[in-house]
N, C-alpha and C. Protein backbone atom coordinates (compact mmCIF):
# COMPACT_ATOMS: atom_id res chain seq x y z
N UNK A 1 -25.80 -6.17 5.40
CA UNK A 1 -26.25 -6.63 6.70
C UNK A 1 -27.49 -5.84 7.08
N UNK A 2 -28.48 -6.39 7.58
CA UNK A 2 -29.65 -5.62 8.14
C UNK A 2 -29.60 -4.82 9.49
N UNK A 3 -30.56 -4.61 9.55
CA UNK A 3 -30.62 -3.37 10.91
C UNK A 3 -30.69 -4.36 12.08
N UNK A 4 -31.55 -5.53 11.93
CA UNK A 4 -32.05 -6.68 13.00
C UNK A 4 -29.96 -7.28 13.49
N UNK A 5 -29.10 -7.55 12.29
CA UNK A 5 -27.98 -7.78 12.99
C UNK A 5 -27.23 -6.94 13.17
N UNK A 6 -27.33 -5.86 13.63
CA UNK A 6 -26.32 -4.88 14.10
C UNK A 6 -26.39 -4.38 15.40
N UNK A 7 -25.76 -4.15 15.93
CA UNK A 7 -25.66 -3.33 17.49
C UNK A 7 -24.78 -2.58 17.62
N UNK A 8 -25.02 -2.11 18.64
CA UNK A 8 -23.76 -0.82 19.62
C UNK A 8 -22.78 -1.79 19.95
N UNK A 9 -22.09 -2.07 19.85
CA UNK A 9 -20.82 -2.26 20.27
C UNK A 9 -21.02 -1.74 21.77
N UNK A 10 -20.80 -0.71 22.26
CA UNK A 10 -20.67 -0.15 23.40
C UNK A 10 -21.47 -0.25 24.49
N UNK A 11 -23.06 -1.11 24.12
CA UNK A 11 -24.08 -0.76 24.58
C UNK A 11 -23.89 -2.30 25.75
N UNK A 12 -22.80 -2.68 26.19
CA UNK A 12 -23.05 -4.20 26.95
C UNK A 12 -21.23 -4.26 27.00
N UNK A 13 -21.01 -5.22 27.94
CA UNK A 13 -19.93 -5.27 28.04
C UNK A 13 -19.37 -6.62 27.74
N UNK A 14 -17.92 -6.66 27.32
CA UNK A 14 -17.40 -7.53 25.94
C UNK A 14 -16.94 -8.63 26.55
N UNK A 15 -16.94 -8.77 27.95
CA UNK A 15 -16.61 -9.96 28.38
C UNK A 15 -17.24 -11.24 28.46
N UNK A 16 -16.70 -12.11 28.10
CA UNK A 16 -16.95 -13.41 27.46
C UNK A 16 -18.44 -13.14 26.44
N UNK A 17 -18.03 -12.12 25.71
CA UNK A 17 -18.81 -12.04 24.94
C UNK A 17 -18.35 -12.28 23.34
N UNK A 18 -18.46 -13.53 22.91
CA UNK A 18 -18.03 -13.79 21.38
C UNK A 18 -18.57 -12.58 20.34
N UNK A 19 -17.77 -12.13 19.25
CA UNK A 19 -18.37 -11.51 18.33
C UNK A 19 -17.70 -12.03 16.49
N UNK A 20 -16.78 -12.79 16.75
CA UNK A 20 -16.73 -13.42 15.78
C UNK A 20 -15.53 -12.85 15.19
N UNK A 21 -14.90 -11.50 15.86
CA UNK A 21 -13.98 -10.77 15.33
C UNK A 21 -12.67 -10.77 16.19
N UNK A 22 -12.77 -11.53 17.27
CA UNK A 22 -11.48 -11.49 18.21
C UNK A 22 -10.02 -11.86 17.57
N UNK A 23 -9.20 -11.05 18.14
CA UNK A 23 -7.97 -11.39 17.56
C UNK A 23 -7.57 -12.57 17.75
N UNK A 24 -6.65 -13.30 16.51
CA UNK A 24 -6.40 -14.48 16.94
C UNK A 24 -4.94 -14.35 17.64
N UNK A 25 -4.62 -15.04 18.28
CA UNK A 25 -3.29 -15.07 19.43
C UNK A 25 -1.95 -15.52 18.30
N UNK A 26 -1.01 -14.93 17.97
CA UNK A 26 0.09 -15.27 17.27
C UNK A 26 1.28 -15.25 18.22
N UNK A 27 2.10 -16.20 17.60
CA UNK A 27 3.18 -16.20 18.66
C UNK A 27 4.48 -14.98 17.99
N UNK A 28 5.49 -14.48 19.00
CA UNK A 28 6.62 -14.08 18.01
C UNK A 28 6.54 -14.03 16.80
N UNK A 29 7.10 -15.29 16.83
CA UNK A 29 7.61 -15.52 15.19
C UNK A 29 6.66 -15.38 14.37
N UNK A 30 5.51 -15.32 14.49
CA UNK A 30 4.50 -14.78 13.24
C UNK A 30 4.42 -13.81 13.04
N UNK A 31 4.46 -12.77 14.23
CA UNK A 31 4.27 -11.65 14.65
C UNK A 31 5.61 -10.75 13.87
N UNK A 32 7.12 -11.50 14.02
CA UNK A 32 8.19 -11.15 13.34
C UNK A 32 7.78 -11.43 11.44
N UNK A 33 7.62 -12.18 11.25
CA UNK A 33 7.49 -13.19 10.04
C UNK A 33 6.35 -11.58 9.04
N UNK A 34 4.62 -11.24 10.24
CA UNK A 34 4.15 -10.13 9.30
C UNK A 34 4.58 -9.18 9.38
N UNK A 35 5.75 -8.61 10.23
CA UNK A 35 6.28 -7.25 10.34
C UNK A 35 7.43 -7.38 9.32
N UNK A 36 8.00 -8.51 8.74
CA UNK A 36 8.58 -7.86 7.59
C UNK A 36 8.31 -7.64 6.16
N UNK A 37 7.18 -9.14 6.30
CA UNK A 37 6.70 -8.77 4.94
C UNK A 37 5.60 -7.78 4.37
N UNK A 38 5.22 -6.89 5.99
CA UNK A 38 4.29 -5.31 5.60
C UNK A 38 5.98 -4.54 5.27
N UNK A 39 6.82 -4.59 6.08
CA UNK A 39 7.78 -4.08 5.85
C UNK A 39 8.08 -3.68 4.14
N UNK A 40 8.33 -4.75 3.89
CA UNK A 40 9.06 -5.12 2.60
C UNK A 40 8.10 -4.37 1.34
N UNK A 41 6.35 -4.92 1.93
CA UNK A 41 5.63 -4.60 0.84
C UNK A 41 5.07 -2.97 0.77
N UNK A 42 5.59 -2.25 1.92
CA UNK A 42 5.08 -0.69 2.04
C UNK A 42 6.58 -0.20 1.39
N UNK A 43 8.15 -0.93 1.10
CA UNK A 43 9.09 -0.39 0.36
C UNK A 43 8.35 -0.37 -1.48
N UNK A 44 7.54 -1.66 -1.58
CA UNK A 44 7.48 -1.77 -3.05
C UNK A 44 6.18 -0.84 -3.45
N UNK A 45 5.27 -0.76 -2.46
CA UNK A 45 4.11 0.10 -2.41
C UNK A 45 5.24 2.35 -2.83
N UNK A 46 5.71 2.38 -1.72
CA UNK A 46 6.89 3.32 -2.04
C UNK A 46 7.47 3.81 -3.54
N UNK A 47 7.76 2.41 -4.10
CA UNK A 47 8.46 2.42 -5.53
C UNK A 47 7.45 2.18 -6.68
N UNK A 48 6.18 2.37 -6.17
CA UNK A 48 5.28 1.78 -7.16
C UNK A 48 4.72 3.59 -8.07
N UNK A 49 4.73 3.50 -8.78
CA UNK A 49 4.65 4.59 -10.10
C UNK A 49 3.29 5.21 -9.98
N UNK A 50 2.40 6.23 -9.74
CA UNK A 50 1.61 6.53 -9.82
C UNK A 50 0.16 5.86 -9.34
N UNK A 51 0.73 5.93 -7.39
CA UNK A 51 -0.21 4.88 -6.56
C UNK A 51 -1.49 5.86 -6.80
N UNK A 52 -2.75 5.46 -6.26
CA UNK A 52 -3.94 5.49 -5.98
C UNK A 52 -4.22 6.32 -4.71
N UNK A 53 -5.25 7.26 -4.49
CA UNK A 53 -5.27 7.57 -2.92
C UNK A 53 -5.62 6.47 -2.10
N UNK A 54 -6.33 5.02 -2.57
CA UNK A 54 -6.59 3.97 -1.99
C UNK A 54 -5.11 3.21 -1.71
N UNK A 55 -4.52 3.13 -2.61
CA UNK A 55 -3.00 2.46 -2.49
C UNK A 55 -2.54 3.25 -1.60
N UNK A 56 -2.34 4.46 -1.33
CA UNK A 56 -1.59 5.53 -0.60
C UNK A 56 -2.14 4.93 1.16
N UNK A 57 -3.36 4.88 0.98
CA UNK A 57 -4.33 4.78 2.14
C UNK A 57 -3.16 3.01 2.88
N UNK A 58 -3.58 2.37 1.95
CA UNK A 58 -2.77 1.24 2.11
C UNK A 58 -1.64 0.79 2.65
N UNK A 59 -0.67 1.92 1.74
CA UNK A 59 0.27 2.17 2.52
C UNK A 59 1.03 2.52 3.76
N UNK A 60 -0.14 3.39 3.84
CA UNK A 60 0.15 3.73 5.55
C UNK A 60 -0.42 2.79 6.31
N UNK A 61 -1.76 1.98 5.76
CA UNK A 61 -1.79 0.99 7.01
C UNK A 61 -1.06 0.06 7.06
N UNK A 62 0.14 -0.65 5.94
CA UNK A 62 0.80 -1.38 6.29
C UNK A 62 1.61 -1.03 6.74
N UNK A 63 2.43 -0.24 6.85
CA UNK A 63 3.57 0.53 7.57
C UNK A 63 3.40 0.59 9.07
N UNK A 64 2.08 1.10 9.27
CA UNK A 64 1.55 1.09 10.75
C UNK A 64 1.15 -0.46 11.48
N UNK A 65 1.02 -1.12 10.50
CA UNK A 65 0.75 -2.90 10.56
C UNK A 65 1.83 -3.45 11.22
N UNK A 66 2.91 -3.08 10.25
CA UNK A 66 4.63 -3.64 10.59
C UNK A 66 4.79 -3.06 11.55
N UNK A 67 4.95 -1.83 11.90
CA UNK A 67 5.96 -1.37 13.05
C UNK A 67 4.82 -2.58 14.42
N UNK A 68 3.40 -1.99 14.46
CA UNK A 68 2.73 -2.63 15.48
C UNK A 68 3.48 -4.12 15.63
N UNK A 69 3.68 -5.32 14.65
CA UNK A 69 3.79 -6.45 14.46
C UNK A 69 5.42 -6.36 15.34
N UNK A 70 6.09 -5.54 15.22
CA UNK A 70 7.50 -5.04 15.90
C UNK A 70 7.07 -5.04 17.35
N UNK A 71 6.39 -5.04 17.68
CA UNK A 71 6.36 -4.25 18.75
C UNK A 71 5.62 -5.51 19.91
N UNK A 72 5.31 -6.66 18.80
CA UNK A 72 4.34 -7.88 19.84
C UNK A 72 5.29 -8.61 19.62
N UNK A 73 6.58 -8.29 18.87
CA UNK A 73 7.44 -9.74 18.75
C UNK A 73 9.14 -8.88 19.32
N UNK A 74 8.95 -8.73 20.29
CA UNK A 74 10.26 -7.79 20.82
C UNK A 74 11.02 -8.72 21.42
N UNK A 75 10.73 -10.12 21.37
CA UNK A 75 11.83 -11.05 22.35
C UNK A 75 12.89 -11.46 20.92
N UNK A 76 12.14 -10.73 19.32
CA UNK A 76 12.39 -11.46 17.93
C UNK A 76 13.07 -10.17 17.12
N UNK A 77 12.72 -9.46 17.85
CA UNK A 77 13.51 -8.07 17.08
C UNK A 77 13.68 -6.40 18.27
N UNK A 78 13.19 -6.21 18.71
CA UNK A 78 13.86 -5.27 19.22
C UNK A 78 13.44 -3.61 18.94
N UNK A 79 14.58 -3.00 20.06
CA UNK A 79 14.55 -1.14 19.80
C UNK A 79 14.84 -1.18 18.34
N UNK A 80 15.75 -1.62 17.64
CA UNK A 80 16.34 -1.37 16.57
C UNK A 80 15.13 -1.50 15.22
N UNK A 81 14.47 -2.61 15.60
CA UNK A 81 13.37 -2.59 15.23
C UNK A 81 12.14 -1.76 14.47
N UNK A 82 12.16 -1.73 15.89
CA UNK A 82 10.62 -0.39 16.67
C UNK A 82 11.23 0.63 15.85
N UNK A 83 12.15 1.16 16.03
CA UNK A 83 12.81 2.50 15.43
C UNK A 83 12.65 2.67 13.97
N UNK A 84 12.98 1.24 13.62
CA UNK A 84 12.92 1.51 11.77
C UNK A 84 11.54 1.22 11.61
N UNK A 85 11.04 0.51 12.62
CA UNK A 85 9.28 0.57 11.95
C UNK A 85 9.05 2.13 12.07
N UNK A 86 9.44 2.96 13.07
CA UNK A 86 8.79 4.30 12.82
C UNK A 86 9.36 5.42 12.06
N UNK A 87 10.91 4.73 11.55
CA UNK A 87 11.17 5.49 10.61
C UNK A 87 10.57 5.31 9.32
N UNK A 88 9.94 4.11 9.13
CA UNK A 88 9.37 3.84 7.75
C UNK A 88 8.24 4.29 8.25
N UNK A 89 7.46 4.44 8.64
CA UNK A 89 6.13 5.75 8.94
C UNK A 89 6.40 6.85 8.72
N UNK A 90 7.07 7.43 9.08
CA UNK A 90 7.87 8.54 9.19
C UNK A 90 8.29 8.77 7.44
N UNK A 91 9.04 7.90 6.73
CA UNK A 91 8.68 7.96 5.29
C UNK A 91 8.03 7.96 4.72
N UNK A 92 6.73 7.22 4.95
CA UNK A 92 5.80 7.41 4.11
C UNK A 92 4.40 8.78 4.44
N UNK A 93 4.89 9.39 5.52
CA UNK A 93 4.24 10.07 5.74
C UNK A 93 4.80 11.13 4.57
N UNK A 94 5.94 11.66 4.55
CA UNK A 94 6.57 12.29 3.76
C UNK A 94 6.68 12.18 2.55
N UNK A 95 6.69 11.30 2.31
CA UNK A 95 6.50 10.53 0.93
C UNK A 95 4.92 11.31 0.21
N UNK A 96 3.90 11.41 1.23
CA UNK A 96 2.13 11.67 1.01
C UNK A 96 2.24 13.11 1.31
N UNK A 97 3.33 13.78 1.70
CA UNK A 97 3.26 15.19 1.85
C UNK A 97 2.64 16.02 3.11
N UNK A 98 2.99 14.37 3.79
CA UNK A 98 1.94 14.83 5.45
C UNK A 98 2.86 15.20 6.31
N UNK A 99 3.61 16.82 6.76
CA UNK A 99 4.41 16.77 7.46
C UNK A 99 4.24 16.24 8.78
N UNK A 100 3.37 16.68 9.38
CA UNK A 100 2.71 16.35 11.17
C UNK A 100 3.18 15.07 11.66
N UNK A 101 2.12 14.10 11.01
CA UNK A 101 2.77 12.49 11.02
C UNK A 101 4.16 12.26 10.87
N UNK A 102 4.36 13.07 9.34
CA UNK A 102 6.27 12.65 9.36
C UNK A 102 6.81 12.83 10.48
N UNK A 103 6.95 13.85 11.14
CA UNK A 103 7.52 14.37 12.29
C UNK A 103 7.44 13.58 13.38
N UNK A 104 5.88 13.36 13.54
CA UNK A 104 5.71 12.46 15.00
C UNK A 104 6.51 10.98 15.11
N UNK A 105 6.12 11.00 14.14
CA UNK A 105 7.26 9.05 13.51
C UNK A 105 8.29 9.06 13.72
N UNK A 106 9.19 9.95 12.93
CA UNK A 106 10.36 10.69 13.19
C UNK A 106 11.25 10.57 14.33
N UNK A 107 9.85 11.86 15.23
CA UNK A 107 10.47 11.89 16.34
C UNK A 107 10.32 10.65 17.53
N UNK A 108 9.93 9.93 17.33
CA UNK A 108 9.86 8.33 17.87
C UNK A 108 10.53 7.87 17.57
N UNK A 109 11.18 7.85 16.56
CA UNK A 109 12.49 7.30 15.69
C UNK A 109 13.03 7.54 17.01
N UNK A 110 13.68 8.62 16.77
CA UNK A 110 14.77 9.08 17.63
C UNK A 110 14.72 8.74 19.19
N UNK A 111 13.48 8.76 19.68
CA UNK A 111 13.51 8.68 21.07
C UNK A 111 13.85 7.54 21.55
N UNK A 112 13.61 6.16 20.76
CA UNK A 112 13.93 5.04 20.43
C UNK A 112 15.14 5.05 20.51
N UNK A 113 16.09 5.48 19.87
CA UNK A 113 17.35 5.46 19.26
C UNK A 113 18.15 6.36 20.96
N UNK A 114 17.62 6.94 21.26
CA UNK A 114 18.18 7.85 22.84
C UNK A 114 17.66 6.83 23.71
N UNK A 115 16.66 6.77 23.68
CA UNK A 115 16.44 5.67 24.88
C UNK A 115 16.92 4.31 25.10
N UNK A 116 17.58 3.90 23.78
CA UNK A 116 17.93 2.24 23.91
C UNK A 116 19.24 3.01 23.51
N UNK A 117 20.08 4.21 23.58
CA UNK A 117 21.28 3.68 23.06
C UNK A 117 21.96 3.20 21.43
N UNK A 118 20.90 3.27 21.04
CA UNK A 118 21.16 3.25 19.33
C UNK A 118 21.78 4.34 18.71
N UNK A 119 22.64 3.76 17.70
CA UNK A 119 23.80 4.93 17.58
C UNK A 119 23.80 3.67 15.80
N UNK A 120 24.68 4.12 15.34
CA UNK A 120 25.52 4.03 13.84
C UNK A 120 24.45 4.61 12.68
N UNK A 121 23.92 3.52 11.76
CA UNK A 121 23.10 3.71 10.74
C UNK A 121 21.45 3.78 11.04
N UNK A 122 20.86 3.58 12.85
CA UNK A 122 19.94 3.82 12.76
C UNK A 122 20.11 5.13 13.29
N UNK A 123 20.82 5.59 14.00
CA UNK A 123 20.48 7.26 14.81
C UNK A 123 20.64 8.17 13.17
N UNK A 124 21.82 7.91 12.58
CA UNK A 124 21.65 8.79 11.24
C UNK A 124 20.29 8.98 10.37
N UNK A 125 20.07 7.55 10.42
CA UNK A 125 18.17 7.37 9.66
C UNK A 125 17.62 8.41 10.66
N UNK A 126 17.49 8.13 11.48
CA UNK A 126 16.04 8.97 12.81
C UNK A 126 16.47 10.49 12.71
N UNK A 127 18.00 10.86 12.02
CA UNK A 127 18.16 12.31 12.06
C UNK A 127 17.47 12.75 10.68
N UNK A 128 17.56 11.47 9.38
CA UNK A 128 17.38 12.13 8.21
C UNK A 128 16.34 12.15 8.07
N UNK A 129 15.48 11.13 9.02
CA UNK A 129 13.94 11.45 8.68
C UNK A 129 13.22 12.85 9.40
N UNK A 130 13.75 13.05 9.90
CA UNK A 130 13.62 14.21 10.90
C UNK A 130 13.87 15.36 9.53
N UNK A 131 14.63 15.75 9.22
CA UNK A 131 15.11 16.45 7.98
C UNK A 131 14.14 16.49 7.03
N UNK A 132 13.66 15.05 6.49
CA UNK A 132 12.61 15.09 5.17
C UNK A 132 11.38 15.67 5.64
N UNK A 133 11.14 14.90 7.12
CA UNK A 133 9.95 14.96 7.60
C UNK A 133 9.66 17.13 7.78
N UNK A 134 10.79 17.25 8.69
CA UNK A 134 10.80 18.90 8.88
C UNK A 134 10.36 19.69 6.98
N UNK A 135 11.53 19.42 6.64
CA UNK A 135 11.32 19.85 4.68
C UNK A 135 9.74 19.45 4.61
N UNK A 136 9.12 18.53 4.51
CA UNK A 136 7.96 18.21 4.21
C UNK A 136 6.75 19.30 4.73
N UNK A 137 7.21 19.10 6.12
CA UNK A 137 6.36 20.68 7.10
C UNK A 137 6.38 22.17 6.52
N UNK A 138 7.35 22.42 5.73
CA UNK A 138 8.29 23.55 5.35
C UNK A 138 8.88 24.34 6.42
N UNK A 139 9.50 23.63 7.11
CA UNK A 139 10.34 24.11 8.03
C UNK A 139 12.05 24.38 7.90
N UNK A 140 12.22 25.28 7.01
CA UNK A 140 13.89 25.18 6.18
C UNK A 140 15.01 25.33 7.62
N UNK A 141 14.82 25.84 8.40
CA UNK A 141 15.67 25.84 9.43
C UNK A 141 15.70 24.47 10.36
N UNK A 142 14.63 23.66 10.30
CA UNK A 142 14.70 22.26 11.08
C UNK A 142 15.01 21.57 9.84
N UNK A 143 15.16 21.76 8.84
CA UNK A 143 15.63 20.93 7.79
C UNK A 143 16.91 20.78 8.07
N UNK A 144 17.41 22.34 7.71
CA UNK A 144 18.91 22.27 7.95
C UNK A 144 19.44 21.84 8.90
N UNK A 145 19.24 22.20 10.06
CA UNK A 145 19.57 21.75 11.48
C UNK A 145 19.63 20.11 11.32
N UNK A 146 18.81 19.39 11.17
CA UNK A 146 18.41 17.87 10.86
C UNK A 146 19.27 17.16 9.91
N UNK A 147 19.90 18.02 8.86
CA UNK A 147 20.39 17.56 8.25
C UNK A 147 22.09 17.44 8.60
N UNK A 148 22.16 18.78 9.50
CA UNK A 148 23.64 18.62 9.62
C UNK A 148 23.76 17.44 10.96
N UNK A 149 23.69 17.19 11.52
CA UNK A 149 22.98 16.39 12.43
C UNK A 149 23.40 14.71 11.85
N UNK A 150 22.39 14.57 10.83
CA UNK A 150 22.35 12.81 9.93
C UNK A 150 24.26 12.95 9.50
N UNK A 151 24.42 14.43 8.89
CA UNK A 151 25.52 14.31 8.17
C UNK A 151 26.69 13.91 8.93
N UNK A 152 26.92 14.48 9.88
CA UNK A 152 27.77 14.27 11.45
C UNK A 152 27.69 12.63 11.93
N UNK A 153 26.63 11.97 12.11
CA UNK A 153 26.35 10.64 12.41
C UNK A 153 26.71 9.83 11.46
N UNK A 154 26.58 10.39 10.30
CA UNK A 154 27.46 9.45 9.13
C UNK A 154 28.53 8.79 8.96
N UNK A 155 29.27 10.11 9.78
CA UNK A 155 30.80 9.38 10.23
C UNK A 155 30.70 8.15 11.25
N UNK A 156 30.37 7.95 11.95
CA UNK A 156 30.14 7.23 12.85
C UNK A 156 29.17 5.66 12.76
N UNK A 157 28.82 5.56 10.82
CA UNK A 157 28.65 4.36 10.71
C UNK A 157 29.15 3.41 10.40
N UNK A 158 29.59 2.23 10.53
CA UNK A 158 30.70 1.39 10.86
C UNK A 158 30.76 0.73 9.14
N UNK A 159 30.12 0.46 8.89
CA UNK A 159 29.47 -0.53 7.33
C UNK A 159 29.39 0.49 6.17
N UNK A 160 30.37 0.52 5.20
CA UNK A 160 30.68 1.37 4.26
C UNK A 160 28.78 1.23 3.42
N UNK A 161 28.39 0.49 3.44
CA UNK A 161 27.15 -0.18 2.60
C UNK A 161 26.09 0.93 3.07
N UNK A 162 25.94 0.55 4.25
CA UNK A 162 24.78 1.09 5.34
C UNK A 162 25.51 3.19 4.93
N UNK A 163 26.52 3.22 5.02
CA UNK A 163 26.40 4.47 4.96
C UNK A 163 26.11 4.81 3.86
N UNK A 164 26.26 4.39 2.78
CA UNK A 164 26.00 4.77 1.76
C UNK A 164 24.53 4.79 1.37
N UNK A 165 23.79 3.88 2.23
CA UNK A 165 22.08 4.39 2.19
C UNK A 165 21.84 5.61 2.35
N UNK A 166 22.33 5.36 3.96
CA UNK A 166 21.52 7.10 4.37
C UNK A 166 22.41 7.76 3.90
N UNK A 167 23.35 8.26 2.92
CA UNK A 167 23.64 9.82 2.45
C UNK A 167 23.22 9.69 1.16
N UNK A 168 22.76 8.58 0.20
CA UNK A 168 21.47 8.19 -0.65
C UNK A 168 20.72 8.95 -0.06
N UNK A 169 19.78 8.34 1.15
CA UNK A 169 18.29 9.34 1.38
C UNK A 169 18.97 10.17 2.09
N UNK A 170 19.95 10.79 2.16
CA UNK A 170 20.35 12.16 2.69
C UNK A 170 19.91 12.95 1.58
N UNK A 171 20.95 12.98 0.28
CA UNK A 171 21.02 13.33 -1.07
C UNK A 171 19.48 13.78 -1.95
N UNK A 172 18.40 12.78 -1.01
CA UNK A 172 17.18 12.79 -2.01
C UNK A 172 16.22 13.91 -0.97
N UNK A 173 17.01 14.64 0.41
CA UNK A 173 15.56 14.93 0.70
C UNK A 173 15.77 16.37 0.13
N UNK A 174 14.79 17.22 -0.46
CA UNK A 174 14.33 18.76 -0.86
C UNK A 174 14.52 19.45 0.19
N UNK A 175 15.08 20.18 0.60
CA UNK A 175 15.86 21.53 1.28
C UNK A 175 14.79 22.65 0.73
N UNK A 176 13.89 23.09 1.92
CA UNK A 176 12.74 23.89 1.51
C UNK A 176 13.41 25.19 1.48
N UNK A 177 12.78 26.44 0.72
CA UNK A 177 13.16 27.57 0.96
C UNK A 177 12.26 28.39 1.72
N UNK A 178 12.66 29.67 2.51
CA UNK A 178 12.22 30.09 3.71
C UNK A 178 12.23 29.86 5.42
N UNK A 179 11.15 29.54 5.89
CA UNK A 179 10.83 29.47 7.12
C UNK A 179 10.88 30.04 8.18
């Protein structure tokens, strides 16, 4: 693009001003429809063998794609939702070795999960990500703490299946030494 088509953005104000880039208006159900399949595709991005820092990059924007897409279609999905979109942030932050992010995700998880009342297999997730995410920070005492925590909530999930996830990613997170 040349210098003649470019501008400030900032330099005029955007009302009824076309730029060719406006969002297009989706209803719900589309809005549900791309939040699972970023969903789905930041699990296979996850399982994929020796990603790219571009793939990595990717990853997090779809993760951050989905939860957003959660969050415009709430008459279609919900706290329960929102929560696992930010627990899957919250994984893949950890996953990249970024404690900070893990944590912040994390802890949105959870606030989610206190504020709406969420309890069984998602409050256990929002404790274990809290755990990986802390381990990831190297924080061995919020690990532990976090972990006994998911382990306690375990009891309390109703679906033999579902529990058996999270003490799966219980089982897989690294228990740092120190702190």
């Amino acid at each position: 693009m040349s210098d003649e088509h470019e501008h400030d953005h900032r330099e005029h104000d955007h009302e009824d001003h076309v730029h060719g880039h406006e969002p297009t208006s989706l209803d719900p159900a589309q809005h549900r429809a791309e939040a699972v399949g970023l969903f789905n595709a930041v699990w296979e991005m996850l399982d994929a063998p020796d990603r790219t820092p571009a793939q990595d990059d990717q990853m997090v924007h779809a993760a951050h794609a989905s939860r957003w897409h959660w969050s415009q279609a709430a008459d279609l999905g919900g706290d329960q939702q929102r929560a696992v979109g930010e627990w899957q942030c919250s994984r893949v932050y950890s996953v990249l070795g970024r404690g900070e992010p893990a944590l912040h995700h994390a802890m949105a998880c959870l606030a989610i999960c206190e504020e709406s009342g969420l309890g069984d297999w998602v409050l256990a997730a929002a404790y274990e990500a809290l755990a990986r995410a802390a381990a990831v920070a190297g924080d061995a005492g919020g690990t532990q703490a976090w972990l006994a925590r998911a382990r306690t909530a375990i009891s309390a999930i109703a679906d033999p299946q579902d529990r058996e996830v999270v003490e799966a990613d219980l089982a897989s997170v690294v228990v740092v030494s120190g702190g």
